[in-house]
N, C-alpha and C. Protein backbone atom coordinates (compact mmCIF):
# COMPACT_ATOMS: atom_id res chain seq x y z
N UNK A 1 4.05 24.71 0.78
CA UNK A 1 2.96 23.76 0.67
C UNK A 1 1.92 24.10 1.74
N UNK A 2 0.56 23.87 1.49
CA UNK A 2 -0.17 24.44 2.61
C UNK A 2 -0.67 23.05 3.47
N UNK A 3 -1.15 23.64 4.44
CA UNK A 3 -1.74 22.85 5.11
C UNK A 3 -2.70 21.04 5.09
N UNK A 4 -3.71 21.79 4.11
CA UNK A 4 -4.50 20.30 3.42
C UNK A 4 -3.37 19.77 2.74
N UNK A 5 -2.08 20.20 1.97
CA UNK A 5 -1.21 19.63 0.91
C UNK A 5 -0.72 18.74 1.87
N UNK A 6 -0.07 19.34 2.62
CA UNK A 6 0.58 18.88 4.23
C UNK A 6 -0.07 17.27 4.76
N UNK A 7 -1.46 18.38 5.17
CA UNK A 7 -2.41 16.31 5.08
C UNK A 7 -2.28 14.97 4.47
N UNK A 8 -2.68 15.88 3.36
CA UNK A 8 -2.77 14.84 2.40
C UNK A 8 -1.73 14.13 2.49
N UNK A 9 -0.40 14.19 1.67
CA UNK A 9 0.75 13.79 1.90
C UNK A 9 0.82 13.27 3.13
N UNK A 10 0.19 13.16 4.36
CA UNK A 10 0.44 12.61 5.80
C UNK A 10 -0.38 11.39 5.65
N UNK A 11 -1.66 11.32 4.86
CA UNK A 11 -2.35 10.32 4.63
C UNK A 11 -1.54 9.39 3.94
N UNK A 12 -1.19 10.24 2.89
CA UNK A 12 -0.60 9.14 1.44
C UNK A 12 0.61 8.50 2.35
N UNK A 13 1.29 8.40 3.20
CA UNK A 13 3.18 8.47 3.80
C UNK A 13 2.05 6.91 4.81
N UNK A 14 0.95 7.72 5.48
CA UNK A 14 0.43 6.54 6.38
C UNK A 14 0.12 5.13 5.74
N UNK A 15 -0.71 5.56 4.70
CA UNK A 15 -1.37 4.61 3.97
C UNK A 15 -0.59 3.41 3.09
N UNK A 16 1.11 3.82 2.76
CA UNK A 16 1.75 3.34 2.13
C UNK A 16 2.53 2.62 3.24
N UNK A 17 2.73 2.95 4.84
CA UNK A 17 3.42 1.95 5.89
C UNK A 17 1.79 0.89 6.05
N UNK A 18 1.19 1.53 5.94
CA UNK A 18 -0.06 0.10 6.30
C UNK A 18 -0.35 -0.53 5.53
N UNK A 19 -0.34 -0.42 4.01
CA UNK A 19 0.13 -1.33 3.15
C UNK A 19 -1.99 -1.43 2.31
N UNK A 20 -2.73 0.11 2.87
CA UNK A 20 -4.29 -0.19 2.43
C UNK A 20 -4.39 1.39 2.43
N UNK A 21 -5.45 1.65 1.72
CA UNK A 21 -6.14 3.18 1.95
C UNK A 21 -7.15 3.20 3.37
N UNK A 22 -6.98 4.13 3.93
CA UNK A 22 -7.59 4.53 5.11
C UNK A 22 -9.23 5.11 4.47
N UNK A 23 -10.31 4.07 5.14
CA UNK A 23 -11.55 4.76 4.48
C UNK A 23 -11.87 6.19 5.00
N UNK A 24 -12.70 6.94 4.51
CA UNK A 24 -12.61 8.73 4.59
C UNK A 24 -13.42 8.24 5.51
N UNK A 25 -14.10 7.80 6.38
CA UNK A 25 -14.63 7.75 7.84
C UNK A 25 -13.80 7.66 8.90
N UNK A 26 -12.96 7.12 8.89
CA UNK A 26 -11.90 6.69 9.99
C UNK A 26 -11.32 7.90 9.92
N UNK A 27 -10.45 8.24 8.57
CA UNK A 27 -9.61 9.05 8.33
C UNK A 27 -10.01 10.64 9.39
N UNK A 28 -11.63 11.19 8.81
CA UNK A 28 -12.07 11.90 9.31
C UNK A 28 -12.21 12.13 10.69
N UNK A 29 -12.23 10.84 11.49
CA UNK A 29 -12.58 10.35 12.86
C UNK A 29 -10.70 10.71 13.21
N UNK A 30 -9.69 10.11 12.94
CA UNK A 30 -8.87 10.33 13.18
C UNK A 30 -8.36 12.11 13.35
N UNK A 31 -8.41 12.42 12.05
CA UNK A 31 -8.06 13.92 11.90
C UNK A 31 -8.33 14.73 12.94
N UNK A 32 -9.89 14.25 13.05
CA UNK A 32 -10.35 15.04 14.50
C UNK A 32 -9.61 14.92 15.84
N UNK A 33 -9.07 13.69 16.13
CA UNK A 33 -8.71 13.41 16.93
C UNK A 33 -7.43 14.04 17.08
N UNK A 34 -6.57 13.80 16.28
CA UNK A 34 -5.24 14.66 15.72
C UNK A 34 -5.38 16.12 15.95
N UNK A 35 -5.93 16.60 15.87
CA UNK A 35 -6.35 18.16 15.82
C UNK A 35 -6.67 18.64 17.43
N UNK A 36 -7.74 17.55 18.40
CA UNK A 36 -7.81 17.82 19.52
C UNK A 36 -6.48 17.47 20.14
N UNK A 37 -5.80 17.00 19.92
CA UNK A 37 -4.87 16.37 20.58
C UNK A 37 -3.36 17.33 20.09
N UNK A 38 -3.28 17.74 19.21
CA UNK A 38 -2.57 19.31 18.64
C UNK A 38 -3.00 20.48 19.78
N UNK A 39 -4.03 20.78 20.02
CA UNK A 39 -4.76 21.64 20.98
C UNK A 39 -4.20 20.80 22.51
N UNK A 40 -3.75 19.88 22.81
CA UNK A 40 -3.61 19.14 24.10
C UNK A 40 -2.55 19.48 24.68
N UNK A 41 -1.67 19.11 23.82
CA UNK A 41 -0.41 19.31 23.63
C UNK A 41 0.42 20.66 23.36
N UNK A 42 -0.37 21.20 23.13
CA UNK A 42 -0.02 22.84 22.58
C UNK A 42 1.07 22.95 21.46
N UNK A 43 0.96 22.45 20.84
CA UNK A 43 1.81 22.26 19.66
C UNK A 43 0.72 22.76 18.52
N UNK A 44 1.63 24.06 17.15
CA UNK A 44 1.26 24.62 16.60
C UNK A 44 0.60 23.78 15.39
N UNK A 45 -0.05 24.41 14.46
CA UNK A 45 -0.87 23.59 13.44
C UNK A 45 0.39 22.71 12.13
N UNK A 46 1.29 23.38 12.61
CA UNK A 46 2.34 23.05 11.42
C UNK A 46 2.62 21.69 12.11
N UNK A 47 3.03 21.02 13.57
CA UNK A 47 2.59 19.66 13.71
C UNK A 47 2.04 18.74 13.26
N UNK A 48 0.43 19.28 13.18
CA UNK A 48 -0.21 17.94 12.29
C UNK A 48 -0.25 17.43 11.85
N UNK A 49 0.89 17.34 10.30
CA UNK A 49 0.69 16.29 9.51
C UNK A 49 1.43 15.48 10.15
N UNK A 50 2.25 15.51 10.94
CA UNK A 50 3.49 14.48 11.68
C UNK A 50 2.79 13.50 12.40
N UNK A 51 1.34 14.47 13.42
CA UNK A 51 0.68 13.64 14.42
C UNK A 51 -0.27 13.48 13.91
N UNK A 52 -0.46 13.50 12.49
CA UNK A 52 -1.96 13.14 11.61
C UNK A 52 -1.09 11.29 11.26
N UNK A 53 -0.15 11.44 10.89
CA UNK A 53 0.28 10.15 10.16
C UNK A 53 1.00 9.80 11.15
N UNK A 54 1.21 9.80 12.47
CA UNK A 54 1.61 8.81 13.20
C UNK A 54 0.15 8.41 13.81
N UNK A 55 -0.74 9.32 14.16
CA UNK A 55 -1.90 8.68 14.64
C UNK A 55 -2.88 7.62 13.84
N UNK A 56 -2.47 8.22 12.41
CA UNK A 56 -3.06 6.83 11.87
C UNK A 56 -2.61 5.45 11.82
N UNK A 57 -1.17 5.52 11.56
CA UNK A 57 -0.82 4.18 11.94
C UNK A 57 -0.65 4.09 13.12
N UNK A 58 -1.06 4.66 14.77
CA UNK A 58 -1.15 4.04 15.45
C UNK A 58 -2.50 3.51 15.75
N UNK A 59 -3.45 3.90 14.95
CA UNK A 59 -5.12 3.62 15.27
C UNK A 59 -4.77 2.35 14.70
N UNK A 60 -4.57 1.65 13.48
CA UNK A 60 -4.36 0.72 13.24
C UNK A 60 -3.86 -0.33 13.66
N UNK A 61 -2.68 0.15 14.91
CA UNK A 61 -1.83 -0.64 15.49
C UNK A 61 -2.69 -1.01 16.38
N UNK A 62 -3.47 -0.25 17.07
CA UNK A 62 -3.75 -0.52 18.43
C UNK A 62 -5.56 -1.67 18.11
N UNK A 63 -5.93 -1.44 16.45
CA UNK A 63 -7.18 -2.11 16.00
C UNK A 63 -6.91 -3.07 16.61
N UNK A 64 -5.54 -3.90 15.49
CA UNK A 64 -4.68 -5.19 15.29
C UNK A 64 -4.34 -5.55 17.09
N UNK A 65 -3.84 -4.74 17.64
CA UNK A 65 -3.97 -5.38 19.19
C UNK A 65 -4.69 -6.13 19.84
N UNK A 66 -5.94 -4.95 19.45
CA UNK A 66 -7.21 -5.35 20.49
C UNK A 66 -8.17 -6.27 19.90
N UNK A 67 -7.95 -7.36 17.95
CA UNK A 67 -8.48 -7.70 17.43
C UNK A 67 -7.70 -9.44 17.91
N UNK A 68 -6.10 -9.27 18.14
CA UNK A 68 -5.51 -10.17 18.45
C UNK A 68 -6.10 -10.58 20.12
N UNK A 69 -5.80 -9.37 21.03
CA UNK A 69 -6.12 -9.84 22.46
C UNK A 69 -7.64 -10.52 22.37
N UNK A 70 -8.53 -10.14 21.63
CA UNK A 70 -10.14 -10.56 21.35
C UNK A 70 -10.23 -12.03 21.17
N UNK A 71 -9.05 -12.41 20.32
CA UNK A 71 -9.04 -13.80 19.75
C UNK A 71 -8.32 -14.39 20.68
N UNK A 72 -7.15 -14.39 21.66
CA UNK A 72 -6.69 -14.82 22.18
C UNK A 72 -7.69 -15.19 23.32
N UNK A 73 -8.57 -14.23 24.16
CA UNK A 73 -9.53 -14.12 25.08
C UNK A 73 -10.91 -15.37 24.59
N UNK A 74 -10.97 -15.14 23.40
CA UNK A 74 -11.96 -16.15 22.91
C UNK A 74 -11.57 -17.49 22.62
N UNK A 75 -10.25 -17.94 22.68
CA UNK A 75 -9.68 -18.94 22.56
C UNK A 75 -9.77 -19.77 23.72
N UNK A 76 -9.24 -19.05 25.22
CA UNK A 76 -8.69 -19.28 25.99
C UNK A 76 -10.13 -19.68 26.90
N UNK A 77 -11.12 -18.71 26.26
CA UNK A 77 -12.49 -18.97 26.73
C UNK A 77 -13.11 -20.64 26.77
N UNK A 78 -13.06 -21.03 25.22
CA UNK A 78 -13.22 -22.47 24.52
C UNK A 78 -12.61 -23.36 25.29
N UNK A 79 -11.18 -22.86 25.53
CA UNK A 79 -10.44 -24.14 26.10
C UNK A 79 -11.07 -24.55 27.37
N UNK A 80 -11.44 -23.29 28.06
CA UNK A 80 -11.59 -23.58 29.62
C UNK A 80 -12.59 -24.07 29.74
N UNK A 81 -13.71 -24.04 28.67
CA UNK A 81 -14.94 -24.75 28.69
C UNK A 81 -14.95 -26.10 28.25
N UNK A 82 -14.22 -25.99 27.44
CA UNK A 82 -14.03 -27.75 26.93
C UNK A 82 -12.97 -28.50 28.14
N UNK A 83 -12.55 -28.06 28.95
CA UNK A 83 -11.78 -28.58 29.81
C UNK A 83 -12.65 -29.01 31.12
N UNK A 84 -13.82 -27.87 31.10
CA UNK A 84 -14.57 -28.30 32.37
C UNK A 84 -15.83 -29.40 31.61
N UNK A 85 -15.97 -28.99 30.53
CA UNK A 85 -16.99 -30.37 30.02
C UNK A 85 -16.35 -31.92 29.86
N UNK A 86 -15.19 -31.54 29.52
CA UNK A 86 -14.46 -32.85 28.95
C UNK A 86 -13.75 -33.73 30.02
């Protein structure tokens, strides 16, 4: 199987634990990232699809983090204001 086959299949394996299709912007943004980070690590190209589809579901993971800590921060914001008004 070659390489893009390799991908692909790393997309399709990601996309089916996150439960959505990854839009081809991210995806692209990711890949890149995957690829510098193949070069970081010194690990050969036959890696990538492994650290193509763990990096995508960890981009996702880490969205959902920083979308939760956002809301929590904005919560905690409200309270402290309604506590000093009230």
């Amino acid at each position: 199987m070659s390489l893009e086959e390799r991908l692909k299949q790393a997309r399709i394996y990601a996309e089916e634990k996150l439960g959505f299709k990854v839009p081809e912007d991210e995806y692209q943004s990711i890949l890149a990232y995957a690829v510098r980070k193949l070069d970081y690590i010194k690990k050969d190209e036959d890696y990538l699809p492994l650290l193509l589809e763990t990096e995508i579901t960890d981009f996702y993971i880490r969205q959902y983090i920083n979308m939760k800590s956002m809301l929590i921060m904005t919560q905690r914001e409200n309270s402290e204001m309604m506590t000093v008004r009230g």
